[in-house]
PDB file of N, CA and C in Angstrom:
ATOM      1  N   UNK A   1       0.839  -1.150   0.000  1.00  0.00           N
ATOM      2  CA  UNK A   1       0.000   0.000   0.000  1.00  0.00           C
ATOM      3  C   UNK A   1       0.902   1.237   0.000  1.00  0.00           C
ATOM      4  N   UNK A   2       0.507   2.339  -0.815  1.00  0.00           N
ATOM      5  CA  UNK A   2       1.319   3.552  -0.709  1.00  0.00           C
ATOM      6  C   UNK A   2       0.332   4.657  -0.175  1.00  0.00           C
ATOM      7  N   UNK A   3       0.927   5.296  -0.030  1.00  0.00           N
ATOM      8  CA  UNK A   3       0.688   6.839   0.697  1.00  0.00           C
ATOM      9  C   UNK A   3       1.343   7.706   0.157  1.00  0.00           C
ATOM     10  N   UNK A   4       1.003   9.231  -0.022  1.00  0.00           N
ATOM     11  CA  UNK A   4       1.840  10.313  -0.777  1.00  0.00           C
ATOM     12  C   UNK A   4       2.192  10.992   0.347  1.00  0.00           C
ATOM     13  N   UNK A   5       2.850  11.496   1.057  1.00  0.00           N
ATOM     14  CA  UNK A   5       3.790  12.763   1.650  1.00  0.00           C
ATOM     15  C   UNK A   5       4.028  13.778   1.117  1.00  0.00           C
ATOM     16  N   UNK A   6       3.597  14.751   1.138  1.00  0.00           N
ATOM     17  CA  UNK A   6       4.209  15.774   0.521  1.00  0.00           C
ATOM     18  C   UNK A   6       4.744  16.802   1.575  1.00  0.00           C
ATOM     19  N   UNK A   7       5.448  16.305   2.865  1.00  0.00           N
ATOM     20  CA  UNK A   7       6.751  16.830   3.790  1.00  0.00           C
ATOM     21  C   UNK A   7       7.560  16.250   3.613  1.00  0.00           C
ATOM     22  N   UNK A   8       7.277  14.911   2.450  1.00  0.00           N
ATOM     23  CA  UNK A   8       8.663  14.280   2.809  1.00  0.00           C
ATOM     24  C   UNK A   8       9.584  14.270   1.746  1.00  0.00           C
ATOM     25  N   UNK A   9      10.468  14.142   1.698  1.00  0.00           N
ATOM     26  CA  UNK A   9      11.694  14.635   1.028  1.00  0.00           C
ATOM     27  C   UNK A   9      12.645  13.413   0.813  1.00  0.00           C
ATOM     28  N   UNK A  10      13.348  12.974  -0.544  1.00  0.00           N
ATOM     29  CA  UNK A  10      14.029  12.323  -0.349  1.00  0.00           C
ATOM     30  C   UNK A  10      13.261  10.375  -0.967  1.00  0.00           C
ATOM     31  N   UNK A  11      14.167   9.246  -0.842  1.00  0.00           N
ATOM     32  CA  UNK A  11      14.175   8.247  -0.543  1.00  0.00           C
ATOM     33  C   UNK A  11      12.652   7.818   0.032  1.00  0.00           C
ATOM     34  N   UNK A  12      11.862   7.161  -0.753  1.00  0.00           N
ATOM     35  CA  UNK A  12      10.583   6.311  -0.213  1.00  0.00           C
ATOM     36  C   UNK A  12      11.037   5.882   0.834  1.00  0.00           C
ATOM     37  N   UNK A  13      10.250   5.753   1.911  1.00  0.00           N
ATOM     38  CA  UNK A  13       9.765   5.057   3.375  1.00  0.00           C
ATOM     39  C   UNK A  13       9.324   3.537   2.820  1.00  0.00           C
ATOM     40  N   UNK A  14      10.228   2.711   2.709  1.00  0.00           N
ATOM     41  CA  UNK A  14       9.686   1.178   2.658  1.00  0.00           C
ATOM     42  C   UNK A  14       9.535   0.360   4.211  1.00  0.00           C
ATOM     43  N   UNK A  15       7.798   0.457   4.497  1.00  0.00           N
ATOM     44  CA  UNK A  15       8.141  -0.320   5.897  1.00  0.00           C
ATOM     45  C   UNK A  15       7.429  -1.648   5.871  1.00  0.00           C
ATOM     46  N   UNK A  16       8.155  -2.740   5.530  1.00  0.00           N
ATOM     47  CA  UNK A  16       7.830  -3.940   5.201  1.00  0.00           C
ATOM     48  C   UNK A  16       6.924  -4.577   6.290  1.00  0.00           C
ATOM     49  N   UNK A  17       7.473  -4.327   7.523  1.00  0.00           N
ATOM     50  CA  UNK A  17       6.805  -4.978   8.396  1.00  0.00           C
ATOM     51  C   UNK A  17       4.741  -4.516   8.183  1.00  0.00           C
ATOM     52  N   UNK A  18       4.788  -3.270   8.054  1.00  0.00           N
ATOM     53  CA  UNK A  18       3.260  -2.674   7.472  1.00  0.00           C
ATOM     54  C   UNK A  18       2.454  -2.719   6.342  1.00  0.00           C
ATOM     55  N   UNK A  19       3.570  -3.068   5.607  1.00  0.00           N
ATOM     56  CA  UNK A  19       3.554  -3.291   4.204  1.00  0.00           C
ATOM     57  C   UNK A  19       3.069  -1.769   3.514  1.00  0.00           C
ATOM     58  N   UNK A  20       3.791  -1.136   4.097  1.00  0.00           N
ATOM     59  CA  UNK A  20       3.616   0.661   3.450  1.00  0.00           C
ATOM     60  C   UNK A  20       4.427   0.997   3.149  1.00  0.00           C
ATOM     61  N   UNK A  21       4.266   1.337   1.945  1.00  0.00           N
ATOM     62  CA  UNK A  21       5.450   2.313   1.682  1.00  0.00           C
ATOM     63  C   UNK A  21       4.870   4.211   1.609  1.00  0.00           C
ATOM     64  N   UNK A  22       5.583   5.097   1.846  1.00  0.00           N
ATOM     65  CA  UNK A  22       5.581   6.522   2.073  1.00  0.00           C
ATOM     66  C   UNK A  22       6.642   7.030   1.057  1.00  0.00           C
ATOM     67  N   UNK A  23       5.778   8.081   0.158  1.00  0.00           N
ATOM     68  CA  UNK A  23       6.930   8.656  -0.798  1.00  0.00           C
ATOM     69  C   UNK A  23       6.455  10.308  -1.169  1.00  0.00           C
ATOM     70  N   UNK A  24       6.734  11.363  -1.706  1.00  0.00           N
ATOM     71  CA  UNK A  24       6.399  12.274  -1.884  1.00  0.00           C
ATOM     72  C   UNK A  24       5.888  11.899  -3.367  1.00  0.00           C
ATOM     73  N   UNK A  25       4.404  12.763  -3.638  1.00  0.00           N
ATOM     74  CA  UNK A  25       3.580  12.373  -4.781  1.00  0.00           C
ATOM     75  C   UNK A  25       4.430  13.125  -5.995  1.00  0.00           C
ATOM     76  N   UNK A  26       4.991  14.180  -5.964  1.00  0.00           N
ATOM     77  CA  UNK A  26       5.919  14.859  -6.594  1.00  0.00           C
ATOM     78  C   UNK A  26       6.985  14.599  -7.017  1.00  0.00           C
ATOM     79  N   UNK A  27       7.618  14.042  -6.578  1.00  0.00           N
ATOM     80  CA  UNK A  27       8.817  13.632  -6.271  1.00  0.00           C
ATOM     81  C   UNK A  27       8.840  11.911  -6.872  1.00  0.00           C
ATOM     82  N   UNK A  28       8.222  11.196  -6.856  1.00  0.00           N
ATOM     83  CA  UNK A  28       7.709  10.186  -7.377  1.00  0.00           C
ATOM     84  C   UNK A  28       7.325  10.352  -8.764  1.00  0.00           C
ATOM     85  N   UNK A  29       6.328  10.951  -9.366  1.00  0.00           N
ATOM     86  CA  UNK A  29       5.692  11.508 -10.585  1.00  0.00           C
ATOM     87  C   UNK A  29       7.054  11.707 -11.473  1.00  0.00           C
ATOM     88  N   UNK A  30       8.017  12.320 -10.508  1.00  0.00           N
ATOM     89  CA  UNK A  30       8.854  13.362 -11.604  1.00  0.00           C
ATOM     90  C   UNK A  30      10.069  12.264 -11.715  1.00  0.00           C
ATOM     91  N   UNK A  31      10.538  10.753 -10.987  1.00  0.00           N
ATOM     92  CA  UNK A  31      11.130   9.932 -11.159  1.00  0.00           C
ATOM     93  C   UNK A  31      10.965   9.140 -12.319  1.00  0.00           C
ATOM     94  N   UNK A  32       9.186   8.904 -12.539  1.00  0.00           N
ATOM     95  CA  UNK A  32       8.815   8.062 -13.187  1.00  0.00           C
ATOM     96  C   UNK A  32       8.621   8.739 -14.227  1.00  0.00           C
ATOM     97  N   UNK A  33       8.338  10.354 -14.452  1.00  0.00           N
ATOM     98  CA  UNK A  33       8.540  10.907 -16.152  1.00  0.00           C
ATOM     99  C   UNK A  33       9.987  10.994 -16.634  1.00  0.00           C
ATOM    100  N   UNK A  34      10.781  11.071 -15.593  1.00  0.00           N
ATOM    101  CA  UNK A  34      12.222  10.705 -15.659  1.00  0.00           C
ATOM    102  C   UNK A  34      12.589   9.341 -16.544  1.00  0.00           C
ATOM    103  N   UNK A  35      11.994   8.717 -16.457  1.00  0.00           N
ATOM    104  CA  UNK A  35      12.544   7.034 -16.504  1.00  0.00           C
ATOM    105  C   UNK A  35      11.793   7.370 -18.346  1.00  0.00           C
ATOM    106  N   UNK A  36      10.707   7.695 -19.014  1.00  0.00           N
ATOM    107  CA  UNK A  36      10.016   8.006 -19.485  1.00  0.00           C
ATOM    108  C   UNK A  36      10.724   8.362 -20.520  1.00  0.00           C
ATOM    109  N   UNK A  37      11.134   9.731 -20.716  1.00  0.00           N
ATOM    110  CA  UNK A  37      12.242  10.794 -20.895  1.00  0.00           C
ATOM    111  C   UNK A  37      13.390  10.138 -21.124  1.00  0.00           C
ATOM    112  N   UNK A  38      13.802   9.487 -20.352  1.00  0.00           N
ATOM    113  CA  UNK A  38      15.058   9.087 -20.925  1.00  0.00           C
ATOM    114  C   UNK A  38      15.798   8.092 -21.230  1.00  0.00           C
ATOM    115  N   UNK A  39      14.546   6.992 -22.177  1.00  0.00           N
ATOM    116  CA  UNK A  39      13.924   5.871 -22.303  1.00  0.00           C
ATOM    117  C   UNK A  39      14.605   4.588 -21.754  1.00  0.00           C
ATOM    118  N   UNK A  40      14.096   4.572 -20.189  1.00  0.00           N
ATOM    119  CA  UNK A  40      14.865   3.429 -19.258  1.00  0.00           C
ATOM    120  C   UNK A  40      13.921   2.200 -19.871  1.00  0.00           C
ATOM    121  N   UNK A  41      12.880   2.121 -20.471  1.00  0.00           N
ATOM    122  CA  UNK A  41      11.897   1.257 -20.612  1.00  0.00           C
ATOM    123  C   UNK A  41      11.238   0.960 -21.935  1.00  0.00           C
ATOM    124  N   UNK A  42      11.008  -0.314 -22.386  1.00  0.00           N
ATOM    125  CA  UNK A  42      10.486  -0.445 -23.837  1.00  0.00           C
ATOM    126  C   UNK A  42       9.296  -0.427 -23.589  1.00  0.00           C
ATOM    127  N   UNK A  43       8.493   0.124 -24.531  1.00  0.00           N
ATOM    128  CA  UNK A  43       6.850   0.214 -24.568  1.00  0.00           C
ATOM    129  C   UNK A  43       6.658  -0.520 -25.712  1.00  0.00           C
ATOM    130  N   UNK A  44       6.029  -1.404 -25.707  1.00  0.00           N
ATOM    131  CA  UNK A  44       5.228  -2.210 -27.358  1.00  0.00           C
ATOM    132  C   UNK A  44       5.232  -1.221 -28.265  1.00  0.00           C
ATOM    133  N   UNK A  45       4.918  -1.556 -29.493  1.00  0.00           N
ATOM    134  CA  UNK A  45       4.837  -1.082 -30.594  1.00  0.00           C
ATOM    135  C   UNK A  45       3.122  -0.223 -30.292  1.00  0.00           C
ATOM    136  N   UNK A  46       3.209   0.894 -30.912  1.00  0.00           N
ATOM    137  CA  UNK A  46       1.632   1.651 -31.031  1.00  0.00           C
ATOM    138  C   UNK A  46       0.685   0.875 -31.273  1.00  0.00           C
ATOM    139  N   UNK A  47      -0.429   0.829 -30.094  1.00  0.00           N
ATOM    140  CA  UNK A  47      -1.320   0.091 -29.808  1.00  0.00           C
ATOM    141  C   UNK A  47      -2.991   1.012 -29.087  1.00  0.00           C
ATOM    142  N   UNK A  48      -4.030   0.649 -28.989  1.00  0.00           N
ATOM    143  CA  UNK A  48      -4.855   1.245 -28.549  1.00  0.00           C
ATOM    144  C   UNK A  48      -4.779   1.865 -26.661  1.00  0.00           C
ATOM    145  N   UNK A  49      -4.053   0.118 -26.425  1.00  0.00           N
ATOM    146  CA  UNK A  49      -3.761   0.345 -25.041  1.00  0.00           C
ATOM    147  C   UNK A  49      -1.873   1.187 -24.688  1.00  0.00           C
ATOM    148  N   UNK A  50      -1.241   1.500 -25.434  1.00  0.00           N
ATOM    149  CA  UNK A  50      -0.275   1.869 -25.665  1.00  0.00           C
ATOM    150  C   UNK A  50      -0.556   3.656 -25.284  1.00  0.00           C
ATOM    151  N   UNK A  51      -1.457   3.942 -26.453  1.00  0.00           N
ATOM    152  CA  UNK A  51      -2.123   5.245 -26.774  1.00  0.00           C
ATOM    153  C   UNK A  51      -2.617   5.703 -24.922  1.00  0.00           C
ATOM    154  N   UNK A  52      -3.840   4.911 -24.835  1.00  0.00           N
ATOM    155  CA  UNK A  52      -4.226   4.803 -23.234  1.00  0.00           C
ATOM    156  C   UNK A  52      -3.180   5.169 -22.174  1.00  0.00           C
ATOM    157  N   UNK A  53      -2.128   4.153 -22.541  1.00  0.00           N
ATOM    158  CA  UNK A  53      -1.180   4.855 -21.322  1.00  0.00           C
ATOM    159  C   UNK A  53      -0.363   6.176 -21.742  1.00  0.00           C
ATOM    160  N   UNK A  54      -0.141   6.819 -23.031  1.00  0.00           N
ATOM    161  CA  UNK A  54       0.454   7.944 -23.078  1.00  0.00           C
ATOM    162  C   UNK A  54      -1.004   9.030 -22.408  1.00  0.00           C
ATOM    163  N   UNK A  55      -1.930   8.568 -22.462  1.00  0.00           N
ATOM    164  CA  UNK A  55      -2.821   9.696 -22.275  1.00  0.00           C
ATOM    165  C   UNK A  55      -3.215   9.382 -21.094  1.00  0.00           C
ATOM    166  N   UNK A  56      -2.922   8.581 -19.822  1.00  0.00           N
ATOM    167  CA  UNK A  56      -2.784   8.891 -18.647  1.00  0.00           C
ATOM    168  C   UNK A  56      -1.404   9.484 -17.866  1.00  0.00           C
ATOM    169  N   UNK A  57      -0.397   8.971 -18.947  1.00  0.00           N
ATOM    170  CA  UNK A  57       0.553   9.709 -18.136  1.00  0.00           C
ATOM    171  C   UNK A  57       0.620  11.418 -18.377  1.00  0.00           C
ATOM    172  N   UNK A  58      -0.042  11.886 -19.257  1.00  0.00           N
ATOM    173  CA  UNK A  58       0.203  13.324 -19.651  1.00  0.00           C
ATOM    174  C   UNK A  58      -1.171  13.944 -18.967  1.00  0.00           C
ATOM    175  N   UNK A  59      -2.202  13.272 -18.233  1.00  0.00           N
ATOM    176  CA  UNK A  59      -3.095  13.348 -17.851  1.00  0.00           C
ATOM    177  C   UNK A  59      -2.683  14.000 -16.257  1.00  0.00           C
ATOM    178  N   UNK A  60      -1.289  13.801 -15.670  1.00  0.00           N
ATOM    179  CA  UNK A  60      -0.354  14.003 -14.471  1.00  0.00           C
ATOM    180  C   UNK A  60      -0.173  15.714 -14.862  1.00  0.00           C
ATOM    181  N   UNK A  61      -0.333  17.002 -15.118  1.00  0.00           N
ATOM    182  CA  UNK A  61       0.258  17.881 -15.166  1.00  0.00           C
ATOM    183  C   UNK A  61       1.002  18.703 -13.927  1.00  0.00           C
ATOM    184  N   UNK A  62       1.806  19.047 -14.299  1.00  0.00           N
ATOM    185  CA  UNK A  62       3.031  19.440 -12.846  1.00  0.00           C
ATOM    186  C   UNK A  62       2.491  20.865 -13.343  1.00  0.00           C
ATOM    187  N   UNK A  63       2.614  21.861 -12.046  1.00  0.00           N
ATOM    188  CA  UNK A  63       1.787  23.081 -11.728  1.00  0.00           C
ATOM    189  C   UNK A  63       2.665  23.615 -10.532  1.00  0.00           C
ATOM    190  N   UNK A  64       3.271  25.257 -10.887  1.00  0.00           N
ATOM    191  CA  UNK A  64       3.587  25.686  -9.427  1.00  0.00           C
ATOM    192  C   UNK A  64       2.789  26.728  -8.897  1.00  0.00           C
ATOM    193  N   UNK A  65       2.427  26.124  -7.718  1.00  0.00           N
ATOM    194  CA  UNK A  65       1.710  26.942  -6.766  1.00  0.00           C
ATOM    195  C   UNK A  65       2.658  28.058  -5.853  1.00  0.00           C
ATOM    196  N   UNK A  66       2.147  29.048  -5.639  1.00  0.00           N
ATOM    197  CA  UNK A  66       2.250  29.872  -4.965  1.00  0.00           C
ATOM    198  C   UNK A  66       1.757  30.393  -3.553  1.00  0.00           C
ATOM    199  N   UNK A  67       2.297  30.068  -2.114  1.00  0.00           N
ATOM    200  CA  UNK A  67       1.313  30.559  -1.444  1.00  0.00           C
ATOM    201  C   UNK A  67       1.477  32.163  -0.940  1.00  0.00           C
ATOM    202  N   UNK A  68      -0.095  32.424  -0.964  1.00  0.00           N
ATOM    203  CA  UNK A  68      -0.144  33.855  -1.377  1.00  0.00           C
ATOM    204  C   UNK A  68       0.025  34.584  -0.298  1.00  0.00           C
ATOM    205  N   UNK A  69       0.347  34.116   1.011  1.00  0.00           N
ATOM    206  CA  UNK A  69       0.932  34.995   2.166  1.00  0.00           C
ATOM    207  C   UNK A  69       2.320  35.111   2.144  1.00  0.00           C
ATOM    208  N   UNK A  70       3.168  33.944   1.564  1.00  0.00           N
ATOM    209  CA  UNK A  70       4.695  33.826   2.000  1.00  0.00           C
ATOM    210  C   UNK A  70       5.061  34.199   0.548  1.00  0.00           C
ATOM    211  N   UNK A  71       4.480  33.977  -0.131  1.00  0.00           N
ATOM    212  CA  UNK A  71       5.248  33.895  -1.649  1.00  0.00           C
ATOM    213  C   UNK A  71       6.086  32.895  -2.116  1.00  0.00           C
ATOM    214  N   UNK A  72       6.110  31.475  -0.990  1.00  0.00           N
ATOM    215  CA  UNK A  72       6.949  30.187  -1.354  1.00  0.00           C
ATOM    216  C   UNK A  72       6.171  29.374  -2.601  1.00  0.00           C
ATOM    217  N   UNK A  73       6.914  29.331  -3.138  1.00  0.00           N
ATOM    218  CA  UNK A  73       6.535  28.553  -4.641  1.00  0.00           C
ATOM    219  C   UNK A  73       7.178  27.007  -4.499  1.00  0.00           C
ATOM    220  N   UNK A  74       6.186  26.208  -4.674  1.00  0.00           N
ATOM    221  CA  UNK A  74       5.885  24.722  -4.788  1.00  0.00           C
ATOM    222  C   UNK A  74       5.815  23.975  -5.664  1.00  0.00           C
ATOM    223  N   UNK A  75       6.182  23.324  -6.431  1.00  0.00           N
ATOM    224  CA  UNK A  75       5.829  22.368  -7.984  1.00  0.00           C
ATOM    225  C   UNK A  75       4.775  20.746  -7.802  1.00  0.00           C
ATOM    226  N   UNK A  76       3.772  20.963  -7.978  1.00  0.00           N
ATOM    227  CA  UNK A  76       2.502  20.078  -7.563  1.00  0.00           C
ATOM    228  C   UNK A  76       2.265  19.070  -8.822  1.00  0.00           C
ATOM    229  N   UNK A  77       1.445  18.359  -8.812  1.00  0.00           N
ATOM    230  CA  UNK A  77       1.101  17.218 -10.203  1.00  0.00           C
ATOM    231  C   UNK A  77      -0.380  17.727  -9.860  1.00  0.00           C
ATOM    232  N   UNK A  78      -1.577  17.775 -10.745  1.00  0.00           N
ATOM    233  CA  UNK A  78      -2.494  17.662 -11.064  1.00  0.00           C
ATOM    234  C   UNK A  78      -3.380  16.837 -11.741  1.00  0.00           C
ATOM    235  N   UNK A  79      -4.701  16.450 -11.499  1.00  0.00           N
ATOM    236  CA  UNK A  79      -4.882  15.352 -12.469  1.00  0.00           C
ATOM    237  C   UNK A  79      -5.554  16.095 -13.677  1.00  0.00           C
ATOM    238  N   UNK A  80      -5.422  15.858 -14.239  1.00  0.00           N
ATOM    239  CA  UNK A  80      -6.545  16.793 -16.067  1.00  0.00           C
ATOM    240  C   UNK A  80      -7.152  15.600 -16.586  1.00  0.00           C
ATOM    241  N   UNK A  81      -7.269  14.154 -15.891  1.00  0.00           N
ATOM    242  CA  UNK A  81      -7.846  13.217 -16.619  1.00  0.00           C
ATOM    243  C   UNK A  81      -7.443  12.237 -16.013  1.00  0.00           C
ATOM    244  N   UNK A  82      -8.428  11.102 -16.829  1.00  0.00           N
ATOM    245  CA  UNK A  82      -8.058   9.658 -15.991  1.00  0.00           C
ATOM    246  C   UNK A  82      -6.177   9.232 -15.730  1.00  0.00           C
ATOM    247  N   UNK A  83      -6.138   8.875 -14.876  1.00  0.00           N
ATOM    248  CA  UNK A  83      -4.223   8.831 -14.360  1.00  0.00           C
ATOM    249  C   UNK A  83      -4.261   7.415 -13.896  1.00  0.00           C
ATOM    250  N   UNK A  84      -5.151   6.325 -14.485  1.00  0.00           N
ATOM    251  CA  UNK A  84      -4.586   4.950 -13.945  1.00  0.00           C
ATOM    252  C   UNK A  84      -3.581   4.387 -13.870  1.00  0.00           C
ATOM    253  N   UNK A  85      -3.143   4.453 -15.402  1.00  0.00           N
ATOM    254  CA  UNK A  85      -1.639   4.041 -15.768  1.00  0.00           C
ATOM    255  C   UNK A  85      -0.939   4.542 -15.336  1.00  0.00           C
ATOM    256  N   UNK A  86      -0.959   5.809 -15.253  1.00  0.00           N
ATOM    257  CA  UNK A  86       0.318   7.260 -14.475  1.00  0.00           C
ATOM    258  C   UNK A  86       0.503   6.815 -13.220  1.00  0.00           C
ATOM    259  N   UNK A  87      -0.354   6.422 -12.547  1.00  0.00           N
ATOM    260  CA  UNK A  87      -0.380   5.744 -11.366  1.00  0.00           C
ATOM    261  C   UNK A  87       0.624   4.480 -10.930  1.00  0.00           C
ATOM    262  N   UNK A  88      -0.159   3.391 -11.784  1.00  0.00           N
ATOM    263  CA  UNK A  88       0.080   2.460 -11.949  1.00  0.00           C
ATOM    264  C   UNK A  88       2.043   2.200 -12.167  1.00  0.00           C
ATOM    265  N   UNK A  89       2.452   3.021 -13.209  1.00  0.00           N
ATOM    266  CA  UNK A  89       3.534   2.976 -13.473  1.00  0.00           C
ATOM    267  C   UNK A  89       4.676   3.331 -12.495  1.00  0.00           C
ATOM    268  N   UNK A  90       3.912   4.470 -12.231  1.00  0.00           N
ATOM    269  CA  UNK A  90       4.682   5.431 -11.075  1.00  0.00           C
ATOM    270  C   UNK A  90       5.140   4.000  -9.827  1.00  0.00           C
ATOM    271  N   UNK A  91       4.293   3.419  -9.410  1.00  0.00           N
ATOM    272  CA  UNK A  91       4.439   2.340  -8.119  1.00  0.00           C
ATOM    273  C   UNK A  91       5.331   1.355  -8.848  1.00  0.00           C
ATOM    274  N   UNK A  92       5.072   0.924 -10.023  1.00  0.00           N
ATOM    275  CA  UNK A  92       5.553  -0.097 -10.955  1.00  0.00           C
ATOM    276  C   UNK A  92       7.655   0.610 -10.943  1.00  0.00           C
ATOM    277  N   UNK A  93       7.596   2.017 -11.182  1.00  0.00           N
ATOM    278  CA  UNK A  93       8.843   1.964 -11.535  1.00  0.00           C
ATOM    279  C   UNK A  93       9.867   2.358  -9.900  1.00  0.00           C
ATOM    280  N   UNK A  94       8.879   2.739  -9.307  1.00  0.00           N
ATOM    281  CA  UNK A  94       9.388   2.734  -7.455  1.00  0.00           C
ATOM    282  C   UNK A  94       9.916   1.535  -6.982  1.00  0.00           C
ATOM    283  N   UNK A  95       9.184   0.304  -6.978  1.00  0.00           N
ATOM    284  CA  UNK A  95       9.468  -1.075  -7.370  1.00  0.00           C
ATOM    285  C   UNK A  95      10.676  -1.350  -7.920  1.00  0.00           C
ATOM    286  N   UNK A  96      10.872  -1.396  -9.121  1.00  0.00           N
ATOM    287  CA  UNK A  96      11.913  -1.955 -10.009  1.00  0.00           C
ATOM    288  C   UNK A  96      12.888  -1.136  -9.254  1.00  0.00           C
ATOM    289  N   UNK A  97      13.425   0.482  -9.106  1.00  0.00           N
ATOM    290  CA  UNK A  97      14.131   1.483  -8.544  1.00  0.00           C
ATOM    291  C   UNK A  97      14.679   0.590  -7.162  1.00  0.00           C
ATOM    292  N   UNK A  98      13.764   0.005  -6.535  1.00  0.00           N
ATOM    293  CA  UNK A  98      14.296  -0.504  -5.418  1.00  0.00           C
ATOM    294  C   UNK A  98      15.115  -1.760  -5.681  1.00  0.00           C
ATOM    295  N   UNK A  99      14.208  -2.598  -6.311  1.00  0.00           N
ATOM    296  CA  UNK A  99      15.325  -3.684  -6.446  1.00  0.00           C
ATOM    297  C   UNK A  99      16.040  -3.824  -6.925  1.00  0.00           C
ATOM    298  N   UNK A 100      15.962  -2.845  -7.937  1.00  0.00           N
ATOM    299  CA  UNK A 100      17.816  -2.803  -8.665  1.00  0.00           C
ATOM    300  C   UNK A 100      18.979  -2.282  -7.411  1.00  0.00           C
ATOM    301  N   UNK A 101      18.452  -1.144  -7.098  1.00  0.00           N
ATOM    302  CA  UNK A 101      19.179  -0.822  -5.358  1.00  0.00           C
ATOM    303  C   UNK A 101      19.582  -1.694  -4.667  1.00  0.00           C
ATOM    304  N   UNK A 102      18.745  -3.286  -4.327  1.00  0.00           N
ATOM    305  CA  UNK A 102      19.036  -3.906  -3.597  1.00  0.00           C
ATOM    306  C   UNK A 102      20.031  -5.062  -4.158  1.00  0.00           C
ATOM    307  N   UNK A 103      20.030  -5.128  -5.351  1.00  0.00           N
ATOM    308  CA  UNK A 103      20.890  -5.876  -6.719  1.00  0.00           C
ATOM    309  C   UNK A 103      22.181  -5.087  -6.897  1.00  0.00           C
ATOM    310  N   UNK A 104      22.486  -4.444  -6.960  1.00  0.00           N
ATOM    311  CA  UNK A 104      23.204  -3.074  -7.490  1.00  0.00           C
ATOM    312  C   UNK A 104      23.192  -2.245  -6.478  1.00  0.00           C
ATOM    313  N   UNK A 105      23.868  -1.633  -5.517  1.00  0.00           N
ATOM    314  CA  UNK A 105      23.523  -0.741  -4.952  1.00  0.00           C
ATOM    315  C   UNK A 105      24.675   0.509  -4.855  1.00  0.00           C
ATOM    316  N   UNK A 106      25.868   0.182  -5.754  1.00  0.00           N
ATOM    317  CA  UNK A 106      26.625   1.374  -6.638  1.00  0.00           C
ATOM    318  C   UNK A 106      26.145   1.769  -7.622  1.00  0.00           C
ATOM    319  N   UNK A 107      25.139   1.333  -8.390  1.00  0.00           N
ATOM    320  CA  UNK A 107      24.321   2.131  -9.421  1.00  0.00           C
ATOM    321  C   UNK A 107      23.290   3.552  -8.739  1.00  0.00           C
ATOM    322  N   UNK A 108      23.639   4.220  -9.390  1.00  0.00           N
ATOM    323  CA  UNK A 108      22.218   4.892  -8.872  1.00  0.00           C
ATOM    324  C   UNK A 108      21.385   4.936 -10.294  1.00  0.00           C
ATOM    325  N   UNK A 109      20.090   4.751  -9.585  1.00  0.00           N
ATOM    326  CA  UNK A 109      19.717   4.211 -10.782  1.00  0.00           C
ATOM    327  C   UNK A 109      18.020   6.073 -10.490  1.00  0.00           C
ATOM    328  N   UNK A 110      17.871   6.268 -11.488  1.00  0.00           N
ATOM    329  CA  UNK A 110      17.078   7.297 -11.763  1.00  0.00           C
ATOM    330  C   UNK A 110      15.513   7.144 -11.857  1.00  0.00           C
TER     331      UNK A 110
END
């Protein structure tokens, strides 16, 4: 089960014994358009369900907020549409991120 943080900073919270993991929703999002970007991953050939997942992941829009007493500016994800896959992937590539860590753990892996 995951949870989003958005105080927390850094390295997912894997607590096995709870079976939770804790990660910042931001910070996560922007790993997994990372991986995306800078093609860590093969996607099938153009497909209906292919299409589907480009249009949940772009369905994620990143947005900076402003709060209007302090003037501290924030960089947020938004949803503009269904985000199953965006979702989906996001946990999917947190996953893999770890166990290559635990395989590899002089790689840093992105």
């Amino acid at each position: 089960m995951n949870f989003f943080n958005e105080n927390q900073r850094g390295a997912a919270d894997w607590d096995h014994r709870t079976q939770i993991v804790k990660v910042n929703r931001t910070e996560a999002l922007d790993a997994s358009r990372e991986a995306v970007r800078h093609q860590r991953l093969i996607l099938p050939r153009q497909s209906p369900i292919v299409a589907e997942f480009a249009r949940h992941m772009a369905a994620d829009a990143k947005t900076l907020d402003e709060d209007p007493d302090t003037g501290a500016q924030k960089y947020r994800y938004i949803r503009t549409g269904p985000d199953h896959f965006s979702l989906a992937f996001t946990y999917a590539w947190m996953a893999a991120r770890r166990y290559m860590e635990a395989i590899e753990p002089r790689l840093i892996w992105i």
